[in-house]
C-alpha atoms as a PDB file:
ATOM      1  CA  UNK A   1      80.752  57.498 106.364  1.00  0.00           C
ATOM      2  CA  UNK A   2      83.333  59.089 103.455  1.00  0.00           C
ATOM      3  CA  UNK A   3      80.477  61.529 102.947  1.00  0.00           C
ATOM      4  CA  UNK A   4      80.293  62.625 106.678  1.00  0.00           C
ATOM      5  CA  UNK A   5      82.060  66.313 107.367  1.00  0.00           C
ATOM      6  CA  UNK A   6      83.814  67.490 110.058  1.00  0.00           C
ATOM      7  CA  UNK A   7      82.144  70.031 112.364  1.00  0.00           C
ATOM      8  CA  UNK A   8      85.790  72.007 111.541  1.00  0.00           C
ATOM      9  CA  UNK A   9      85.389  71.834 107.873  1.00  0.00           C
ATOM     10  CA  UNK A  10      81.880  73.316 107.680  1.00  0.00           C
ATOM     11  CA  UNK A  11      82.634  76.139 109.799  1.00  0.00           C
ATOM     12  CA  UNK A  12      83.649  79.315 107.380  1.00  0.00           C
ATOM     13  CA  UNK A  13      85.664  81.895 109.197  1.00  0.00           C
ATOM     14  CA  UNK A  14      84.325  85.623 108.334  1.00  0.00           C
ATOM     15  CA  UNK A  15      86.609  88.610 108.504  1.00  0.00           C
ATOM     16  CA  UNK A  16      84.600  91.770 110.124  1.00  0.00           C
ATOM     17  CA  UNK A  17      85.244  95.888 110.608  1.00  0.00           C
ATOM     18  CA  UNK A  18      84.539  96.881 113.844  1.00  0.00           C
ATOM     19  CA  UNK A  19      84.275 100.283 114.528  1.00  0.00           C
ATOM     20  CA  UNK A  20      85.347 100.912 118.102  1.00  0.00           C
ATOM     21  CA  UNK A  21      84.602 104.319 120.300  1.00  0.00           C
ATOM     22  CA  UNK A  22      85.164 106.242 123.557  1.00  0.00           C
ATOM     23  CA  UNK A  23      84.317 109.359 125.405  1.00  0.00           C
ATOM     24  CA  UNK A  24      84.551 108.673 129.123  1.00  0.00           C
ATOM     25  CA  UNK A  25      87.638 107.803 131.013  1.00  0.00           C
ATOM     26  CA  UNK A  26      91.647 107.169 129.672  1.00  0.00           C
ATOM     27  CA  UNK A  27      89.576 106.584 125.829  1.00  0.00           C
ATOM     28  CA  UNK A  28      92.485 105.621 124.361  1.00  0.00           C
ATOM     29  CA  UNK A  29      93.377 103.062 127.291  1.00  0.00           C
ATOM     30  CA  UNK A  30      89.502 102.330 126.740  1.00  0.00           C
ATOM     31  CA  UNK A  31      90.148 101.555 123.225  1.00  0.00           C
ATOM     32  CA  UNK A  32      93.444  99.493 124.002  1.00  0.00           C
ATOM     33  CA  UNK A  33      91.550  97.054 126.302  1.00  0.00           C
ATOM     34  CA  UNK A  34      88.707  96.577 123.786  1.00  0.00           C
ATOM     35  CA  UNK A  35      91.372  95.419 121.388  1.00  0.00           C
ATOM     36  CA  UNK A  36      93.710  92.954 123.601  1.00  0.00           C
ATOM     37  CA  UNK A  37      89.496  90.922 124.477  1.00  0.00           C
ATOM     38  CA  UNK A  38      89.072  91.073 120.976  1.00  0.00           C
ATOM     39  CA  UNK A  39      92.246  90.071 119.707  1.00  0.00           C
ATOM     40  CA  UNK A  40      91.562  86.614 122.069  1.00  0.00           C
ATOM     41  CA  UNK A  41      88.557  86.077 119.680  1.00  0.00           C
ATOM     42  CA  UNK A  42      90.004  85.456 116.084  1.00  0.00           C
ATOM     43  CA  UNK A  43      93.190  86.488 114.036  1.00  0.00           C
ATOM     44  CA  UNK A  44      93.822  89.931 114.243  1.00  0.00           C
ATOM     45  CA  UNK A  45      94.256  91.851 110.874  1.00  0.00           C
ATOM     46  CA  UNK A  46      94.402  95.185 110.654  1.00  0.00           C
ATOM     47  CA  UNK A  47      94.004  98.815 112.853  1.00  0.00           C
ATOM     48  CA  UNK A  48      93.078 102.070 112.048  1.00  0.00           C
ATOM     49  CA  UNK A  49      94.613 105.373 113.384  1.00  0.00           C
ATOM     50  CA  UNK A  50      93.011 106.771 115.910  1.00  0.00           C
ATOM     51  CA  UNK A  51      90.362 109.742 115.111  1.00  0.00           C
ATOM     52  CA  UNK A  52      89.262 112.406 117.613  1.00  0.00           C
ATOM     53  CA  UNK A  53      85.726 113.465 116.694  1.00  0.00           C
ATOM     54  CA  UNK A  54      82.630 115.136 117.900  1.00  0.00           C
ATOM     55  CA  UNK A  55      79.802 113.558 119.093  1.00  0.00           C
ATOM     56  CA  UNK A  56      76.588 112.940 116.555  1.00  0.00           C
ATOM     57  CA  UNK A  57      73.428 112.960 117.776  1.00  0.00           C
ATOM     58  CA  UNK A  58      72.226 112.376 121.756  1.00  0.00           C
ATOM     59  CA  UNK A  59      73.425 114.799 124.601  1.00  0.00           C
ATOM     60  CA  UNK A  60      76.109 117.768 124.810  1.00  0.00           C
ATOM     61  CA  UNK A  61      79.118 115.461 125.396  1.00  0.00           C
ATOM     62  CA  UNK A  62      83.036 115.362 125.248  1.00  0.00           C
ATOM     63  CA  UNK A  63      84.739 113.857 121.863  1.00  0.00           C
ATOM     64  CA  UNK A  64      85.178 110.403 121.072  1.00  0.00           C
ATOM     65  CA  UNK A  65      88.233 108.811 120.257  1.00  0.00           C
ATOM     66  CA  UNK A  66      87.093 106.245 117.228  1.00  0.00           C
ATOM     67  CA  UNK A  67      88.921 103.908 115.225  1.00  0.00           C
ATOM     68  CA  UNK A  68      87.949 100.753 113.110  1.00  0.00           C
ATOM     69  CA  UNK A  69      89.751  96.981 113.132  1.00  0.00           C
ATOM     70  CA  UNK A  70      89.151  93.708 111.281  1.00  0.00           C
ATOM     71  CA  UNK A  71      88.847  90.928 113.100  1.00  0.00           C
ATOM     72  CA  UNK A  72      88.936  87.394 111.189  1.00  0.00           C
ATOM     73  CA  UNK A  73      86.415  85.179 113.160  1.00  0.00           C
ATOM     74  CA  UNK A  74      84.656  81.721 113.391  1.00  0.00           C
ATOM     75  CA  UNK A  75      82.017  83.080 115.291  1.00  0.00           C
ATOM     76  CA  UNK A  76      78.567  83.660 113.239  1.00  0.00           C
ATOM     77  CA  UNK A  77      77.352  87.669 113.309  1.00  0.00           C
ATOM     78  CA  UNK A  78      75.355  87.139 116.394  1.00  0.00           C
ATOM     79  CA  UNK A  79      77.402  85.312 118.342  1.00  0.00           C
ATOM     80  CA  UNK A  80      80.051  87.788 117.768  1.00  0.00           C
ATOM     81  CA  UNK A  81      77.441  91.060 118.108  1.00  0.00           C
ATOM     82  CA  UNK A  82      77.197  89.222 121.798  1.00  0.00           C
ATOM     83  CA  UNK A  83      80.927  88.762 122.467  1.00  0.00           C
ATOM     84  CA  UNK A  84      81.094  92.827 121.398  1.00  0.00           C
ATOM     85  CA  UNK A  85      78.521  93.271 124.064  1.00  0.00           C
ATOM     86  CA  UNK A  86      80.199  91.281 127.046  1.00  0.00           C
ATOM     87  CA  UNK A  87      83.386  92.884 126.465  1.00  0.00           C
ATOM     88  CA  UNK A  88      81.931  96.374 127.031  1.00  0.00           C
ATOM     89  CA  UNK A  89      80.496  95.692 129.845  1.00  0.00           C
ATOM     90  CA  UNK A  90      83.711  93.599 131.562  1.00  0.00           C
ATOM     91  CA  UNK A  91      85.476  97.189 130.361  1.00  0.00           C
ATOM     92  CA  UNK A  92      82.874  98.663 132.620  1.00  0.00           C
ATOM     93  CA  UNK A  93      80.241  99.973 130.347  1.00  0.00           C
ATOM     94  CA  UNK A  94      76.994 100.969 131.697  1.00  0.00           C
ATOM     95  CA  UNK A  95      73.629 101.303 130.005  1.00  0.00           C
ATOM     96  CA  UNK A  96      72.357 104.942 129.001  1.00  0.00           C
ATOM     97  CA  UNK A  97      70.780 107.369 126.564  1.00  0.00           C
ATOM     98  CA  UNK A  98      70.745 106.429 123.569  1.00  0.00           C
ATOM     99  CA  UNK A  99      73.538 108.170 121.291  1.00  0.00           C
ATOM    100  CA  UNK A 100      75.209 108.892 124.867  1.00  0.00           C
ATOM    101  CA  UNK A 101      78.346 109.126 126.411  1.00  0.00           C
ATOM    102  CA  UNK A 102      80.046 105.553 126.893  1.00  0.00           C
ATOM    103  CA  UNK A 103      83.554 104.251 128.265  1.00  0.00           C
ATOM    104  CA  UNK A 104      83.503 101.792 125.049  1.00  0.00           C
ATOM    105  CA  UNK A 105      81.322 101.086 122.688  1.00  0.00           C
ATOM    106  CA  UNK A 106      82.038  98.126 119.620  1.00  0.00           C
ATOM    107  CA  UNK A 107      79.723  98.250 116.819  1.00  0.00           C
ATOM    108  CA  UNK A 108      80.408  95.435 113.883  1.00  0.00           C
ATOM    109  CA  UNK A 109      80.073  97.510 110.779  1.00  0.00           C
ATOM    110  CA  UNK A 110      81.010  95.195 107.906  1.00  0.00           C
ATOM    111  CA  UNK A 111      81.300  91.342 107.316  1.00  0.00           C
ATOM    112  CA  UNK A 112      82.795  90.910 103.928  1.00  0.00           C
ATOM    113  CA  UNK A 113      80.138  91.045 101.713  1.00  0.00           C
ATOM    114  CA  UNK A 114      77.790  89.215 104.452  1.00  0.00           C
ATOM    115  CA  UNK A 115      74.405  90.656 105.089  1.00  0.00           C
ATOM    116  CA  UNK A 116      71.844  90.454 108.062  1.00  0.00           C
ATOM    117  CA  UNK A 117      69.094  91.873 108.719  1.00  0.00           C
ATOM    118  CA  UNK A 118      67.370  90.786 111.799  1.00  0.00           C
ATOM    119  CA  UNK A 119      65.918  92.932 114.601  1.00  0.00           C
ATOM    120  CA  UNK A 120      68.859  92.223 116.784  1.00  0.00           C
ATOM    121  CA  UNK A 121      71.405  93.175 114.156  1.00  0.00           C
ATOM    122  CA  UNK A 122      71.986  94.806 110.863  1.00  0.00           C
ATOM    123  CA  UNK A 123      74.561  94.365 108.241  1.00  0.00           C
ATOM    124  CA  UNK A 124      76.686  96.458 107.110  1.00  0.00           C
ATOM    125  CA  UNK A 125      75.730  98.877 109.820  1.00  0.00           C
ATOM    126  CA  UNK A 126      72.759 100.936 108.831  1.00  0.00           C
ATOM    127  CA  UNK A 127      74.196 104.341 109.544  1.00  0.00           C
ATOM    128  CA  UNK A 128      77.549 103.482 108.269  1.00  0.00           C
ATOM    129  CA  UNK A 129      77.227 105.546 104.862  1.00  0.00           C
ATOM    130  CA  UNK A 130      75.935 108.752 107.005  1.00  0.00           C
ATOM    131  CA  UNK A 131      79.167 108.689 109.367  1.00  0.00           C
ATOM    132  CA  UNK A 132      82.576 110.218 109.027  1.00  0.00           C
ATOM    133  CA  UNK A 133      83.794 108.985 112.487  1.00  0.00           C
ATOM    134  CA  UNK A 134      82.759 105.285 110.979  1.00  0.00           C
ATOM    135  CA  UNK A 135      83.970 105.867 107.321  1.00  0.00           C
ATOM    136  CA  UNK A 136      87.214 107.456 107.464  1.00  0.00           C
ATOM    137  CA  UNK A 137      88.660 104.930 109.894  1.00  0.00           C
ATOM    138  CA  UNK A 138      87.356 102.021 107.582  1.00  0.00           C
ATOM    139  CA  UNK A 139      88.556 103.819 105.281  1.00  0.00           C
ATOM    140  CA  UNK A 140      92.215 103.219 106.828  1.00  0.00           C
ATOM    141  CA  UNK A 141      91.414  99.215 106.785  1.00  0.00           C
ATOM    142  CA  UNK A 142      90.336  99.038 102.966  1.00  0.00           C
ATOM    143  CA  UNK A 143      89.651 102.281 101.137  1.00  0.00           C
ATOM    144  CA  UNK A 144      88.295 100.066  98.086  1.00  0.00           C
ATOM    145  CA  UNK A 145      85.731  98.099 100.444  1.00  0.00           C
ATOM    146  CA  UNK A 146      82.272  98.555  99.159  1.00  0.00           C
ATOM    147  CA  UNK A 147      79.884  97.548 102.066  1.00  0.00           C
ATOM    148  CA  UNK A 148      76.878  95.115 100.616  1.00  0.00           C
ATOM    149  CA  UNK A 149      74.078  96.860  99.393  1.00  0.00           C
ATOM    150  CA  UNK A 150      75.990 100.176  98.882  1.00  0.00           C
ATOM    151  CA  UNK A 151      77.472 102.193  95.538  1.00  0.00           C
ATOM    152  CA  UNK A 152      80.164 103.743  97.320  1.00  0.00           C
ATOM    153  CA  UNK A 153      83.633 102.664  98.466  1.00  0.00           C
ATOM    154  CA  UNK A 154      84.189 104.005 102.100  1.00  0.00           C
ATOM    155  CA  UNK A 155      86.768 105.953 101.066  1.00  0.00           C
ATOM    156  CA  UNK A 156      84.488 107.672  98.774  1.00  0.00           C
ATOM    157  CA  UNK A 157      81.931 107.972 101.164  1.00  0.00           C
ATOM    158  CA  UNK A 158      84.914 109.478 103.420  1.00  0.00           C
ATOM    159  CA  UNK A 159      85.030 112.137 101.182  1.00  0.00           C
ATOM    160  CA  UNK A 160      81.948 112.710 100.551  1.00  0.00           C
ATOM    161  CA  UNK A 161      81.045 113.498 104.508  1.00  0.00           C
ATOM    162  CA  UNK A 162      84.837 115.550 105.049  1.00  0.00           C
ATOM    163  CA  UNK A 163      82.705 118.543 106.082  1.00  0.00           C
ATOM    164  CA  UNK A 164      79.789 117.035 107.924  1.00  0.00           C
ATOM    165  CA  UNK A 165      81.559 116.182 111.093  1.00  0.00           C
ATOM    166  CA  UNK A 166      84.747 117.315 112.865  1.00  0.00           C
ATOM    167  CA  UNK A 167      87.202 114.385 112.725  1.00  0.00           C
ATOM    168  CA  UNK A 168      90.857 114.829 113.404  1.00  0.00           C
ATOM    169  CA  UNK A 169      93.391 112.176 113.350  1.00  0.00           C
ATOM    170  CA  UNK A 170      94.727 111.706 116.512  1.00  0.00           C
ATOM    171  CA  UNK A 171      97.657 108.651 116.848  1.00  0.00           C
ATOM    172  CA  UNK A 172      98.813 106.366 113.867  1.00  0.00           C
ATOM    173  CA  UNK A 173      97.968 103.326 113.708  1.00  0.00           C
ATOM    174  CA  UNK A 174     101.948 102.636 114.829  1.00  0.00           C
ATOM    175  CA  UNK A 175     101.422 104.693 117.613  1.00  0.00           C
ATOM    176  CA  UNK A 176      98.195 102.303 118.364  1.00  0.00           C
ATOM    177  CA  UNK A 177     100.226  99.181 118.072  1.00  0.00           C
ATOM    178  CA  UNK A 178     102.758 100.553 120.367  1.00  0.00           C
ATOM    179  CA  UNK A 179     100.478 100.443 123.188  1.00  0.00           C
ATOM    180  CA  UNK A 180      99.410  97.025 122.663  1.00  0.00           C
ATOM    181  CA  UNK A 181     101.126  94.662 124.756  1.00  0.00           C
ATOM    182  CA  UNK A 182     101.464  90.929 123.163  1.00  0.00           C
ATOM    183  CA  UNK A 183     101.687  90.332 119.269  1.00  0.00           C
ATOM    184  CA  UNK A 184      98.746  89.916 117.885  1.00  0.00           C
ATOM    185  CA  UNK A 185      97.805  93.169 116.788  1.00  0.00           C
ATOM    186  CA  UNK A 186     101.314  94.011 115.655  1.00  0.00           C
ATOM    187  CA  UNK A 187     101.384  91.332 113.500  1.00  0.00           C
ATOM    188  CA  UNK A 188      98.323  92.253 111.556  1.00  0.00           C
ATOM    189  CA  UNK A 189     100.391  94.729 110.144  1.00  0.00           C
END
């Protein structure tokens, strides 16, 4: 029995970046929302500002509001890749074209140095290295992260994309936090 672990001691909590996104609706009420079910999840860490950018890819569409936040976590990738998915659709998501407008859309690009590779998920996101609107709000988290698998830090990759996309910052991450009610966001800082 001395050799016997806990159920508590052999779970590992992981620490992701989420990149978070809207188009449709109040987007930055959209984004608020997405944070306060996520923050009920795990230990809040850290926020990005708040980037306006132009759609990539799909339909003529209206510009997102993106932004990235780490989220420490006990829950494994796909467990989590299915909380991501229940919260945008109790934010009122809908399904539709690919690449298409959304109300909210939470993509887990990053798990520490974590990979997976399954056809329900992919770690570190597979487009994150082709993105502006992904890297320069990771960028905010950890400028020195190097996804798995990549040669890059994001912030590098950041610049390295400046003139592919139009990306404008659009609220601070202290303007963010200000709109979150509660504490734990705020205290991530």
């Amino acid at each position: 029995m001395e050799n016997m672990v806990s159920q508590e001691e052999q779970t590992v909590s992981l620490t992701y970046f989420l990149g978070l996104g809207s188009n449709l609706g109040d987007r930055i009420q959209n984004l608020v929302n997405a944070l306060m079910e996520l923050g009920t999840h795990g230990n809040a860490i850290a926020v990005s500002a708040v980037y306006e950018t132009e759609p990539v890819g799909g339909p003529k569409q209206d510009y997102y509001l993106n932004m990235a936040c780490a989220l420490e976590t006990l829950l494994e990738p796909i467990e989590l890749l299915h909380l991501a998915k229940t919260i945008e659709l109790q934010l009122g998501r809908q399904e539709g074209e690919r690449w298409g407008p959304r109300l909210i859309d939470i993509d887990i690009l990053a798990a520490g140095q974590v990979q997976v590779n399954v056809s329900e998920l992919v770690i570190p996101h597979p487009r994150l290295a082709e993105r502006l609107f992904v890297c320069r709000p990771l960028a905010d988290l950890k400028s020195d992260f190097i996804p798995p698998g990549m040669a890059f830090t994001v912030e590098q990759m950041a610049i390295h994309l400046k003139c592919s996309a139009k990306v404008d910052r659009r609220h601070s991450r202290h303007e963010l936090l200000g709109l979150l009610p509660g504490e734990d966001w705020r205290q991530a800082l």
